[in-house]
C-alpha atoms as a PDB file:
ATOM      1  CA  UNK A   1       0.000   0.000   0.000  1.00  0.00           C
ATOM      2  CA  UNK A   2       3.357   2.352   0.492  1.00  0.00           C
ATOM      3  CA  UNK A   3       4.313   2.046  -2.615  1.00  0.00           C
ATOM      4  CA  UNK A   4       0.910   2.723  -3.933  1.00  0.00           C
ATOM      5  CA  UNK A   5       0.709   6.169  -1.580  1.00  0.00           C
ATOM      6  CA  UNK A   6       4.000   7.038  -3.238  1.00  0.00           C
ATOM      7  CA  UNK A   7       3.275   6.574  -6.963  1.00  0.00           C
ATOM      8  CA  UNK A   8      -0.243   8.877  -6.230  1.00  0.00           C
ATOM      9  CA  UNK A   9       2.058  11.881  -4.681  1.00  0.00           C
ATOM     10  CA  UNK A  10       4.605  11.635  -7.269  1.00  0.00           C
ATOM     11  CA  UNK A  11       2.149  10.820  -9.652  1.00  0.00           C
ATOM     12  CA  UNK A  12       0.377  14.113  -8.288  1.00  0.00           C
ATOM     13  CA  UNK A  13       3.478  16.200  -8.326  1.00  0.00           C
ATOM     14  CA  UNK A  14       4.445  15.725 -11.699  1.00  0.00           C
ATOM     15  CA  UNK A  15       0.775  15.905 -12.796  1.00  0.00           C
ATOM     16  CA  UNK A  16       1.013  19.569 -11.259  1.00  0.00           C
ATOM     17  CA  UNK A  17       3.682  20.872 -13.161  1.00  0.00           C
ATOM     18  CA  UNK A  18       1.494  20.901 -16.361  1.00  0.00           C
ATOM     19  CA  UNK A  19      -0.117  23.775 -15.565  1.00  0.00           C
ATOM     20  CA  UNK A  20       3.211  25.780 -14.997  1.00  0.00           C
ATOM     21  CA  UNK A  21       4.829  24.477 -18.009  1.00  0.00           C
ATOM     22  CA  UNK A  22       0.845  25.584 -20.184  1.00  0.00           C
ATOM     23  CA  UNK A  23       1.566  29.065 -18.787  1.00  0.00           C
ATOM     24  CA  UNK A  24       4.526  28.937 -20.054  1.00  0.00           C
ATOM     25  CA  UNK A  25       3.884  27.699 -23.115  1.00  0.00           C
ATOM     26  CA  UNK A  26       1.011  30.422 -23.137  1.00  0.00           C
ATOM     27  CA  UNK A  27       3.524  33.357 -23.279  1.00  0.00           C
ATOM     28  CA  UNK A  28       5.094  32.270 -26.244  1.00  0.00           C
ATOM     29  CA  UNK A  29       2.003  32.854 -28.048  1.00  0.00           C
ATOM     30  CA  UNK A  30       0.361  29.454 -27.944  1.00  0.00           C
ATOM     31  CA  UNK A  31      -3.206  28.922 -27.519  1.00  0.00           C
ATOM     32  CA  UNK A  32      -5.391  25.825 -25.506  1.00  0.00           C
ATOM     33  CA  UNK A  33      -5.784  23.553 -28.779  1.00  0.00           C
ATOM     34  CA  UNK A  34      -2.351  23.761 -30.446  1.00  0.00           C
ATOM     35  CA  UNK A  35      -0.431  22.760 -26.517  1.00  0.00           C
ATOM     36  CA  UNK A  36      -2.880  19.911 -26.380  1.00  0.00           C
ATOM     37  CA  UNK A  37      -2.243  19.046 -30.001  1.00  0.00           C
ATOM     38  CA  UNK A  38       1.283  19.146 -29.629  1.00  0.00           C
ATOM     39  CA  UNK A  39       1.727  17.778 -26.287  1.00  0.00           C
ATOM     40  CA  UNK A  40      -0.246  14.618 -27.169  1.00  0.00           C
ATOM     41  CA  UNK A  41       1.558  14.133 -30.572  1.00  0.00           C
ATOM     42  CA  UNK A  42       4.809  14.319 -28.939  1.00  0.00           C
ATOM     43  CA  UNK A  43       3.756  11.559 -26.452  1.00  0.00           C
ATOM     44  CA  UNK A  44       1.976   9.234 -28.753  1.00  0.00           C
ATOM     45  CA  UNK A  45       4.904   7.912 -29.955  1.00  0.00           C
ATOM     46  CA  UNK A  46       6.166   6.969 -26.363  1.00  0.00           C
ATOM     47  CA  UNK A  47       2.466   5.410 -25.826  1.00  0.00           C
ATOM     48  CA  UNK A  48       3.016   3.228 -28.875  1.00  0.00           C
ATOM     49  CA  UNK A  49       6.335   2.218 -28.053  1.00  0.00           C
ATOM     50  CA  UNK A  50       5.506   0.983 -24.949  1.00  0.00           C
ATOM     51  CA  UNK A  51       2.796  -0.986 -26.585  1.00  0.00           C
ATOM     52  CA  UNK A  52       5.114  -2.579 -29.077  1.00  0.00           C
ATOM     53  CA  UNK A  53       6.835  -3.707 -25.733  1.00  0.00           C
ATOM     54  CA  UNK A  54       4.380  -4.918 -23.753  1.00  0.00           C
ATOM     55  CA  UNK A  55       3.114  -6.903 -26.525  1.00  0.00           C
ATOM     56  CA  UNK A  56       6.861  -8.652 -26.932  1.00  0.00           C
ATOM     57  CA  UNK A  57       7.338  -8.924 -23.578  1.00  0.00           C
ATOM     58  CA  UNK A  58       4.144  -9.579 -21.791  1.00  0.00           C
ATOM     59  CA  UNK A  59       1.274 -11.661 -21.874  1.00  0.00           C
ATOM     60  CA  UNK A  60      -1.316 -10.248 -23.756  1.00  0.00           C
ATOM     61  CA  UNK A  61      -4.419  -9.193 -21.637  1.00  0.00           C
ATOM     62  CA  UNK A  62      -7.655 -10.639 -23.031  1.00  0.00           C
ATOM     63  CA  UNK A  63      -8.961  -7.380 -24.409  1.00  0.00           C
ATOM     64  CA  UNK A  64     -12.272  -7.744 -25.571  1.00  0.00           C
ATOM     65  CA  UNK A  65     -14.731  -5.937 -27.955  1.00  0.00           C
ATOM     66  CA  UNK A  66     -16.537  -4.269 -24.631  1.00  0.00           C
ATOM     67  CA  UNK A  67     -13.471  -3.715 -22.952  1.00  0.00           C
ATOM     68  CA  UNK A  68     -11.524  -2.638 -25.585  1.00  0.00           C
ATOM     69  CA  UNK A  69     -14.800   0.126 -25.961  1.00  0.00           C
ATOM     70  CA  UNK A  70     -14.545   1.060 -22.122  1.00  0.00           C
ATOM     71  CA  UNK A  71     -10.744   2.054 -22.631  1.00  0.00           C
ATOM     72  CA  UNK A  72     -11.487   4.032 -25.185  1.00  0.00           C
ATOM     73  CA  UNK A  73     -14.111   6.006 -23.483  1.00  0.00           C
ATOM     74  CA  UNK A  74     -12.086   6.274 -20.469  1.00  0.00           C
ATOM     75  CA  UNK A  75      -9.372   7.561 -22.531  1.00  0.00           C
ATOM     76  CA  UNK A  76     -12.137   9.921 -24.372  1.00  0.00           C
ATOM     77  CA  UNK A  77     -13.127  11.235 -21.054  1.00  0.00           C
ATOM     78  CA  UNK A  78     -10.068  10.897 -18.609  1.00  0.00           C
ATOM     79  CA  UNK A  79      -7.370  12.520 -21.257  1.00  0.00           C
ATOM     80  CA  UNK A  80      -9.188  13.999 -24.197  1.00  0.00           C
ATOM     81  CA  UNK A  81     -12.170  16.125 -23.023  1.00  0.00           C
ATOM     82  CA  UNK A  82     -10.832  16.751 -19.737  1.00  0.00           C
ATOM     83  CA  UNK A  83      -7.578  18.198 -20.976  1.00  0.00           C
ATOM     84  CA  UNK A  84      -9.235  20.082 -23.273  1.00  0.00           C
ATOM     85  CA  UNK A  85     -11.455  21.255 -21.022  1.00  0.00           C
ATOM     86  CA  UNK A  86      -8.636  22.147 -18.509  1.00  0.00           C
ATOM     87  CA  UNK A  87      -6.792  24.177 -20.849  1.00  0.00           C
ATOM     88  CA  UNK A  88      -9.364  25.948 -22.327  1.00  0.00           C
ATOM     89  CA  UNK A  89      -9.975  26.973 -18.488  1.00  0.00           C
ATOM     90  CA  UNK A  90      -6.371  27.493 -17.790  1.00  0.00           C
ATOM     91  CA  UNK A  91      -6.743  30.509 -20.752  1.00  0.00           C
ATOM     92  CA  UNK A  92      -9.241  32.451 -18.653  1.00  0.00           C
ATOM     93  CA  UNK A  93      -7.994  31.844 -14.834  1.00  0.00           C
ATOM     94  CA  UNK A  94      -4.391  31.983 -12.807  1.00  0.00           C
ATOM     95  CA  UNK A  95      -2.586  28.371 -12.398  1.00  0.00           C
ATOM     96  CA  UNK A  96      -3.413  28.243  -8.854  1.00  0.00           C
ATOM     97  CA  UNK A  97      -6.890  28.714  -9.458  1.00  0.00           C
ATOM     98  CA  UNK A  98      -6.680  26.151 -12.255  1.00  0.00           C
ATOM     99  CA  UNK A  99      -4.982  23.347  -9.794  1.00  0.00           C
ATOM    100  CA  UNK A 100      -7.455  24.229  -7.186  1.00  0.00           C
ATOM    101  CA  UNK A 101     -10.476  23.958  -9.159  1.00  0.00           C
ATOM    102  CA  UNK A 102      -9.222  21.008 -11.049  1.00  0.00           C
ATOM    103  CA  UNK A 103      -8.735  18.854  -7.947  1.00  0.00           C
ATOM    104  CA  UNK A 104     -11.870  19.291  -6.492  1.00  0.00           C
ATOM    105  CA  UNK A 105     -12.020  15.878  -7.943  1.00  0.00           C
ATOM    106  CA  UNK A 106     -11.149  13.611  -4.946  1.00  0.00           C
ATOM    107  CA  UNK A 107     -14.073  14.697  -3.429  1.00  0.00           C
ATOM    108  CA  UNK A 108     -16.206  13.590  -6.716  1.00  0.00           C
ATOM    109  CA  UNK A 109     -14.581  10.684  -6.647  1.00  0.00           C
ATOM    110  CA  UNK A 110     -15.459   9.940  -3.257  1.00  0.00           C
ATOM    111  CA  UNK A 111     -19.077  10.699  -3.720  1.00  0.00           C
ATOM    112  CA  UNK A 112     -19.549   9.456  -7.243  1.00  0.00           C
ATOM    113  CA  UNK A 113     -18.295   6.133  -5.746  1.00  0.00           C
ATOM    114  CA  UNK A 114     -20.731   6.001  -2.969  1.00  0.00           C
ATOM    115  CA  UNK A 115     -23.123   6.424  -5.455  1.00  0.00           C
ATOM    116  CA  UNK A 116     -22.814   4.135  -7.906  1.00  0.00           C
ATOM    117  CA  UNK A 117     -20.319   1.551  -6.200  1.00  0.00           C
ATOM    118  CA  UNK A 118     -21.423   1.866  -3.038  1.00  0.00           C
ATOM    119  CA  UNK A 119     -18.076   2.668  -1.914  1.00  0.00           C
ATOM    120  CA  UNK A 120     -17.931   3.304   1.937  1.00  0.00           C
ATOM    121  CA  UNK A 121     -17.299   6.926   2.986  1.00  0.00           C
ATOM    122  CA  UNK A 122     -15.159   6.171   6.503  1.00  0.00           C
ATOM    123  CA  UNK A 123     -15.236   8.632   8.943  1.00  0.00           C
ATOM    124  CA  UNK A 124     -11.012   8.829   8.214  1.00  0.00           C
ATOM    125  CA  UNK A 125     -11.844   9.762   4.702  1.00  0.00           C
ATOM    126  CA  UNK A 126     -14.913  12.204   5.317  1.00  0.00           C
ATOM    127  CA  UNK A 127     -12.755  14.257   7.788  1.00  0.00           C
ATOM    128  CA  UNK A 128      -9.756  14.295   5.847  1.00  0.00           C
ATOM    129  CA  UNK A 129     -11.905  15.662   3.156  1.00  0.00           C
ATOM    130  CA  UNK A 130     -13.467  18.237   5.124  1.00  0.00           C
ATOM    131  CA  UNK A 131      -9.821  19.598   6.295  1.00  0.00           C
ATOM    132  CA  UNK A 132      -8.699  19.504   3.620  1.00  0.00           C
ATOM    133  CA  UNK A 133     -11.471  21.122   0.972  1.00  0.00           C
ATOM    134  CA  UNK A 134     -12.494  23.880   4.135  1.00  0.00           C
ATOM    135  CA  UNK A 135      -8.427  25.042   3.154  1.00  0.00           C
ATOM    136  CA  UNK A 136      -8.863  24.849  -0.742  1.00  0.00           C
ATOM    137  CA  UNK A 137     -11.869  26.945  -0.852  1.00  0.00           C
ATOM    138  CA  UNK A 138     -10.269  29.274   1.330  1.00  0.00           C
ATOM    139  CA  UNK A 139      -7.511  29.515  -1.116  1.00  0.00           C
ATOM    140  CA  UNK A 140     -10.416  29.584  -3.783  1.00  0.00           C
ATOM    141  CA  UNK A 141     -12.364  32.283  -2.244  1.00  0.00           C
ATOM    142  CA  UNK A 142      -9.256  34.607  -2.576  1.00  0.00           C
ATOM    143  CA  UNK A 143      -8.444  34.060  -5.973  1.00  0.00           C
ATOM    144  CA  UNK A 144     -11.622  34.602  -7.481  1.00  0.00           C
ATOM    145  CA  UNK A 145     -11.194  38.255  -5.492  1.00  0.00           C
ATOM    146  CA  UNK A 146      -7.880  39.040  -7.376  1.00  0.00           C
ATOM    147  CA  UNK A 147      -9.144  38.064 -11.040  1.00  0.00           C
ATOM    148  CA  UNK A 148     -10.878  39.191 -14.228  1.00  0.00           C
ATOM    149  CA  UNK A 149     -14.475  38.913 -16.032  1.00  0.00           C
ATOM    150  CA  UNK A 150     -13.149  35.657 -17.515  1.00  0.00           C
ATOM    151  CA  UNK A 151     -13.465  33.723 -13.918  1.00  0.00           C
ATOM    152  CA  UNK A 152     -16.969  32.169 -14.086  1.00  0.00           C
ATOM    153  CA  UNK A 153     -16.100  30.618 -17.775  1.00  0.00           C
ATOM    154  CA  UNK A 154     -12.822  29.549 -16.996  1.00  0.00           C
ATOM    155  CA  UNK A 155     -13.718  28.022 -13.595  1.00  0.00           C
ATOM    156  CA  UNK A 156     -16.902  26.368 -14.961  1.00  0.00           C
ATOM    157  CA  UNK A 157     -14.691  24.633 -17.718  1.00  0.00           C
ATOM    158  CA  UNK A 158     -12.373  23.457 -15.658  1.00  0.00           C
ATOM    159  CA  UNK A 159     -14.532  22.274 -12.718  1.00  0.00           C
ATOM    160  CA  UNK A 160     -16.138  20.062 -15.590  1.00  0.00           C
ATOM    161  CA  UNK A 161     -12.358  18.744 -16.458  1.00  0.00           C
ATOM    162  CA  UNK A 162     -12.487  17.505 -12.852  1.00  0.00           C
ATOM    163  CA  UNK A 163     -15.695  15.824 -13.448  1.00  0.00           C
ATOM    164  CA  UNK A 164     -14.704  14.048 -16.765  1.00  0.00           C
ATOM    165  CA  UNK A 165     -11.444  12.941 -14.616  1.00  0.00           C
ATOM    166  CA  UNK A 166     -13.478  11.887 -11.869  1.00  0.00           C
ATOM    167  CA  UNK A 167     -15.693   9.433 -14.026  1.00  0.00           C
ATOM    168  CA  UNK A 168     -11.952   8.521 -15.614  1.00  0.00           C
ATOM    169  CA  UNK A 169     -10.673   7.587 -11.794  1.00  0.00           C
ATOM    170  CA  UNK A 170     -13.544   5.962 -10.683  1.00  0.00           C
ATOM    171  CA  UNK A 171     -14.679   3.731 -13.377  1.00  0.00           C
ATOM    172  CA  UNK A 172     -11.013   3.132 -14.451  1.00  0.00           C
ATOM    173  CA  UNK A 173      -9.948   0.961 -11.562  1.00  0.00           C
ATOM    174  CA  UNK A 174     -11.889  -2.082 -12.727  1.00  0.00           C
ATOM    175  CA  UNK A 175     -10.397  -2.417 -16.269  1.00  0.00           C
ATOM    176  CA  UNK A 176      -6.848  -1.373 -15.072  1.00  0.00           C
ATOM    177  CA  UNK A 177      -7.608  -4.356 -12.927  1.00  0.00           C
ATOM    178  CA  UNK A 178      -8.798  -6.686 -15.647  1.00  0.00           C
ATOM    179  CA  UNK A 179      -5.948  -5.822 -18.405  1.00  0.00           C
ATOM    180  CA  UNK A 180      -3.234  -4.402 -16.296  1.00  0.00           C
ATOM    181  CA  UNK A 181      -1.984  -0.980 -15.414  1.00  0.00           C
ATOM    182  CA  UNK A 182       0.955  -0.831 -18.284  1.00  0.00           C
ATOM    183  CA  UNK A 183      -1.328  -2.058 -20.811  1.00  0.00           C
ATOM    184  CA  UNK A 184      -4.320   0.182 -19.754  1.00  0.00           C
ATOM    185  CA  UNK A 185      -2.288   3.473 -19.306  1.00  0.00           C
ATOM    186  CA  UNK A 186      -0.934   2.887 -23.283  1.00  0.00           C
ATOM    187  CA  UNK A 187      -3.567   2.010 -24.783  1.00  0.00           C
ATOM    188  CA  UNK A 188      -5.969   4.878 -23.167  1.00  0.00           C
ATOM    189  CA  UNK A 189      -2.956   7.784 -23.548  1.00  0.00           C
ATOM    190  CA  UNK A 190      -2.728   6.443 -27.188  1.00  0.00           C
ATOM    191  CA  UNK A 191      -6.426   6.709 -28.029  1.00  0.00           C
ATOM    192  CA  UNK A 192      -6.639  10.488 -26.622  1.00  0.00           C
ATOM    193  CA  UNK A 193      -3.935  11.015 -28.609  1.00  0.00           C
ATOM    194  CA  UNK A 194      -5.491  10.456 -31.710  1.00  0.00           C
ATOM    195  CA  UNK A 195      -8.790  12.136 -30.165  1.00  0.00           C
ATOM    196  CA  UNK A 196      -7.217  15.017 -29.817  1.00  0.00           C
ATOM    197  CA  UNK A 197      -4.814  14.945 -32.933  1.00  0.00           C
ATOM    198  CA  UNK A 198      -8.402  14.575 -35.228  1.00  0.00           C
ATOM    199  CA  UNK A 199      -9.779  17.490 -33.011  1.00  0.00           C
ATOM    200  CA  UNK A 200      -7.517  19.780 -34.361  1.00  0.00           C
ATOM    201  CA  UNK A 201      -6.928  18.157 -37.503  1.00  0.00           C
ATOM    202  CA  UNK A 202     -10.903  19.505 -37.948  1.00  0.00           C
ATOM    203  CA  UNK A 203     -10.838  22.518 -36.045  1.00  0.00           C
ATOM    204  CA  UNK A 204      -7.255  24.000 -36.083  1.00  0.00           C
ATOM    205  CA  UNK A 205      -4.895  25.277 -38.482  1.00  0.00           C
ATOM    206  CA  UNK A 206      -1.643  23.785 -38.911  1.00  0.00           C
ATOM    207  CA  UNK A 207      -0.071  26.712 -41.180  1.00  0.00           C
ATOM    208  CA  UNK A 208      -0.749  28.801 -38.424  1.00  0.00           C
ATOM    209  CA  UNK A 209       1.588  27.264 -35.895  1.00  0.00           C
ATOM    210  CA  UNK A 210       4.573  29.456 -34.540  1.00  0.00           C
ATOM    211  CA  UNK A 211       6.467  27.585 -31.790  1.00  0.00           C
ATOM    212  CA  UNK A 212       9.488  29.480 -30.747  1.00  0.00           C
ATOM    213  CA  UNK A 213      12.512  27.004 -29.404  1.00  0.00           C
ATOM    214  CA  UNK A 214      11.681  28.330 -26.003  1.00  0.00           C
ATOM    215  CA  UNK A 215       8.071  26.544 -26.468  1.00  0.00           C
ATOM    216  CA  UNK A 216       9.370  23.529 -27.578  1.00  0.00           C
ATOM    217  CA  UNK A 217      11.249  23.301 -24.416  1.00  0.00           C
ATOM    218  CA  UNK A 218       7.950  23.561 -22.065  1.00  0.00           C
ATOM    219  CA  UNK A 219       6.137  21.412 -24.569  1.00  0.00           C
ATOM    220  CA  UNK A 220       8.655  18.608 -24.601  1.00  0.00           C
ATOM    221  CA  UNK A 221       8.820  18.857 -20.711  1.00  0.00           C
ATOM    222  CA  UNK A 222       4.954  18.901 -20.655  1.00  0.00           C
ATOM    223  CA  UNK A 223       4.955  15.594 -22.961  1.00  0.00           C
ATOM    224  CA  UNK A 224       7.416  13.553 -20.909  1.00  0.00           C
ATOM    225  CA  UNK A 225       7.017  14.688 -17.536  1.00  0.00           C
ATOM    226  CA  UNK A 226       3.725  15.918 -17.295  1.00  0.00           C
ATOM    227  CA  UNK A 227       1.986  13.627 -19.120  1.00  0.00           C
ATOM    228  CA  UNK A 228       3.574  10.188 -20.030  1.00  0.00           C
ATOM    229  CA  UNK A 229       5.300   9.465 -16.691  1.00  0.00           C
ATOM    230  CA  UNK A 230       2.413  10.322 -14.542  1.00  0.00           C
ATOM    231  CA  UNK A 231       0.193   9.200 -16.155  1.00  0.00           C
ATOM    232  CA  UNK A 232       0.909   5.382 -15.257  1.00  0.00           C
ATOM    233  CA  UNK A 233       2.142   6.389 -12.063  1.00  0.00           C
ATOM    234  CA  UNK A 234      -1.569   7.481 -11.514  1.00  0.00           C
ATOM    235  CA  UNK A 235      -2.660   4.538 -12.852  1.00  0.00           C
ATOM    236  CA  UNK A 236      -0.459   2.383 -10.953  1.00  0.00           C
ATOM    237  CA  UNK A 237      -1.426   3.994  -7.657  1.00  0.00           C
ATOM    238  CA  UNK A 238      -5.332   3.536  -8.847  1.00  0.00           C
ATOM    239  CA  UNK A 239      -4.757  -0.498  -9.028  1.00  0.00           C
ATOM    240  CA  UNK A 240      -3.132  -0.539  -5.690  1.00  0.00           C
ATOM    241  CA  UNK A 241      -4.787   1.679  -3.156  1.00  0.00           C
ATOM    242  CA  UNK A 242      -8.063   1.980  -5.053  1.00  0.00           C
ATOM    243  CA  UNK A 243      -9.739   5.603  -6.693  1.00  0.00           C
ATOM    244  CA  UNK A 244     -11.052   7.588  -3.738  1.00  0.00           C
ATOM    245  CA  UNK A 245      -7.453   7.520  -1.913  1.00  0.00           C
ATOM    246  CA  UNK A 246      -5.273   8.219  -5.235  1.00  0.00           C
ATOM    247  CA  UNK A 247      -8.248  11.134  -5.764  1.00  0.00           C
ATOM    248  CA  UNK A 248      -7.714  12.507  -2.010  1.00  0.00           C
ATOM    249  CA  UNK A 249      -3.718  12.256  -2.417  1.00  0.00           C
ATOM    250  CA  UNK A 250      -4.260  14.284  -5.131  1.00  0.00           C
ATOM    251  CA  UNK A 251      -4.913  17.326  -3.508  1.00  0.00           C
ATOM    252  CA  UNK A 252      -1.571  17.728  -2.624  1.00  0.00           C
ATOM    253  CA  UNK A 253      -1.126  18.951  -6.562  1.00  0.00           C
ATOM    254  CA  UNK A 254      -2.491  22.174  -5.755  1.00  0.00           C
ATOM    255  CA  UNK A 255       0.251  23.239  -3.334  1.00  0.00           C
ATOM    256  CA  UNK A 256       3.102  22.196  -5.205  1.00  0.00           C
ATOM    257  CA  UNK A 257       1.230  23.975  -8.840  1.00  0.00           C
ATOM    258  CA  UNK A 258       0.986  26.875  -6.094  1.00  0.00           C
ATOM    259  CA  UNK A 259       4.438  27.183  -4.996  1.00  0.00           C
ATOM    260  CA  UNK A 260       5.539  26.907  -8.367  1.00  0.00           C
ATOM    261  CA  UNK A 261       3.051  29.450  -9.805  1.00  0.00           C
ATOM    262  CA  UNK A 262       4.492  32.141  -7.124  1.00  0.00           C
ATOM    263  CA  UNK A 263       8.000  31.496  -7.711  1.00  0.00           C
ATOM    264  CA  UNK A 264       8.063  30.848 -11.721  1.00  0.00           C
ATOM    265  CA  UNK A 265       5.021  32.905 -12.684  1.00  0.00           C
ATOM    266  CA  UNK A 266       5.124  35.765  -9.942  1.00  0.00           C
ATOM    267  CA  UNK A 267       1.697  35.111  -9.002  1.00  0.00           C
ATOM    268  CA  UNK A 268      -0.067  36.832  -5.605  1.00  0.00           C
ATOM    269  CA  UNK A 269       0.137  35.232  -2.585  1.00  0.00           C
ATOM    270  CA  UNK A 270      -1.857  35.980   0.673  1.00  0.00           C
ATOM    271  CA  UNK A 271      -1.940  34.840   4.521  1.00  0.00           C
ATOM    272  CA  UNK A 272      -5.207  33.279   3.051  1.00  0.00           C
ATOM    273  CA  UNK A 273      -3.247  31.452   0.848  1.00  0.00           C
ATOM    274  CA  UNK A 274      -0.692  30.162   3.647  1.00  0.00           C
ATOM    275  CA  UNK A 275      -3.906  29.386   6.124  1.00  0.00           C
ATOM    276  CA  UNK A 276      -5.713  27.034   2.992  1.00  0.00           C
ATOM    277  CA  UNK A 277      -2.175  25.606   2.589  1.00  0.00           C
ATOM    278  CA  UNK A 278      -1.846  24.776   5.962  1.00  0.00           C
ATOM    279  CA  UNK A 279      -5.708  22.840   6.097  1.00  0.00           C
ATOM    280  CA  UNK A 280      -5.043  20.888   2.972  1.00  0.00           C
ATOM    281  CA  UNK A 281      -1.299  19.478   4.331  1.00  0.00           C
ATOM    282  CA  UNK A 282      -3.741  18.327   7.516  1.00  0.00           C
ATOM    283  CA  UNK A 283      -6.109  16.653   5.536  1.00  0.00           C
ATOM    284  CA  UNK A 284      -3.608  14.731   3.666  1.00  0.00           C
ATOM    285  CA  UNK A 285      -1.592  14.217   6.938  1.00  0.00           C
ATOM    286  CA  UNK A 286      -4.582  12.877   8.651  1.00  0.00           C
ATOM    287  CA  UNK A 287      -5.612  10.273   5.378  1.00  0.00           C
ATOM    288  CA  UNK A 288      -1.848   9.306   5.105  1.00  0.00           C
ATOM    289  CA  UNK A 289      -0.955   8.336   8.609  1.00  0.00           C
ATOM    290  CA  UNK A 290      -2.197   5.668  10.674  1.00  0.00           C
ATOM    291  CA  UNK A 291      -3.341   5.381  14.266  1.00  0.00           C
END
C-alpha cells in the first residue's frame, strides 16, 4: 500500500507541473488547442512504443470488444475532453486557481463512488476531506477576489475537467484491474492522442503554428514529464490503493502547482493562501498516517 501512496504523490506532483509548463507555453504565443495538439503528438509515440513492448514482452491481456470500448471512453473522457477542457480553463484563470479547481475531484470521486459503487465513505476519509477542501476553498475564495471577467467561464470549464477525470478515476480501476496498469495506461494515452490529434486536424490550423525554441522546451517537458510518466504512475497507484485515496492524495497537486506558480510565474500570494495551505497538508496528513 506504500508504494501505492507514493506513486499517487509523485504521480500528483508531476501531474502539477502541467499547468506551470501551459503558462509557459502560453507566453510564447500558444493557444489551448495547439499545446494539447502538440503535447499529445509528442507523447503518442512513447504510448506506442511501450505498446510494441508490452506486446513482446508480456502476456497479452484478453482485451475484448466491450473492454476494448470502455478504454477508449475512459481515454475519451479521462485525457481527451478533460484536458481540453482544462486548458481551455487554464486561458481564462491563474494556475493556482486552475490546480485548485481542477482537484476538487477527490471529493467527486469519493461521492460518485458512494453512489454508484457503493463505496464506503469512513469517517477517516470524510474528515480528511473536510480539512482539507475547508483550506482549498479558502484559497479559492481569494483568488476569485484578485481576477478578471473571464473567472466564471474559466472556472466552470475546468470544474467540468475535474468531473470528466473523476468518471476517468472511478470507473477506471476495474479495467486497469482486468488488463493491467501498463497495458491500460498505453492504450488509453494512445487513443486520446489520436482524439485530440483529429480534433484539431478539424478545427485548427496547422499553417498557423509558430512555436518558438523556447516553447518547444515547455512542450517537450509537458509531454514527458507531465503527461507520459504520470500518467501510469496514476494509474499504478489507482490499481493498488483503489480511486477515492489516489483522488484525495491528489490534492496535494495544488500546493506544489501553487508554490511553483508564485516562484516561476510571480503570481499573488496571501496569509489566506498560507492558512488554505496549511488545512489541505492536515487533511492529507490525517488520510496518510495511521493510528
Amino acid at each position: 500500500m506504500m508504494i501505492g501512496f507514493i506513486l499517487a504523490i509523485v504521480g500528483t506532483a508531476l501531474f502539477s507541473l502541467k499547468s506551470i509548463f501551459i503558462k509557459l507555453a502560453y507566453v510564447e504565443g500558444l493557444n489551448a488547442d495547439s499545446v494539447l495538439m502538440v503535447r499529445m503528438a509528442l507523447a503518442l509515440p512513447i504510448y506506442l512504443v511501450i505498446l510494441v513492448w508490452l506486446m513482446r514482452t508480456k502476456t497479452r491481456p484478453s482485451v475484448l470488444p466491450s473492454r476494448l470500448l470502455k478504454i477508449t471512453f475512459l481515454g475519451f473522457i479521462g485525457y481527451y475532453l478533460s484536458s481540453w477542457l482544462d486548458l481551455k480553463g487554464l486561458e481564462m484563470i491563474s494556475a493556482q486557481l486552475e490546480r485548485l479547481t481542477l482537484f476538487t475531484y477527490p471529493f467527486l470521486v469519493a461521492i460518485l463512488g458512494a453512489i454508484f459503487f457503493k463505496t464506503p465513505l469512513t469517517r477517516k476519509i470524510i474528515v480528511a476531506l473536510l480539512i482539507a477542501y475547508s483550506g482549498l476553498w479558502v484559497v479559492f475564495s481569494q483568488e476569485l477576489t484578485l481576477s478578471g471577467d473571464q473567472v466564471p467561464l474559466g472556472t466552470l470549464l475546468v470544474f467540468l475537467a475535474a468531473l470528466s477525470f473523476s468518471l476517468y478515476v472511478l470507473f477506471g480501476k476495474k479495467v486497469i484491474h482486468e488488463v493491467g496498469s501498463l497495458w491500460f495506461t498505453s492504450i488509453a494515452m494512445a487513443v486520446s492522442s489520436f482524439f485530440v490529434l483529429i480534433h484539431f486536424a478539424v478545427l485548427g490550423d496547422f499553417s498557423t503554428l509558430n512555436i518558438t525554441p523556447l516553447a518547444w522546451l515547455w512542450l517537450v517537458l509537458l509531454a514527458i514529464f507531465s503527461t507520459v510518466i504520470p500518467s501510469f504512475m496514476i494509474s499504478e497507484a489507482i490499481a493498488r490503493i483503489g480511486p477515492a485515496q489516489t483522488g484525495i492524495v491528489g490534492i496535494l497537486g495544488p500546493i506544489v502547482t501553487m508554490g511553483l506558480a508564485i516562484y516561476i510565474l510571480n503570481e499573488p500570494f496571501t496569509p489566506w493562501h498560507g492558512l488554505g495551505m496549511a488545512l489541505v497538508i492536515s487533511g492529507v496528513a490525517l488520510l496518510m498516517f495511521k493510528k
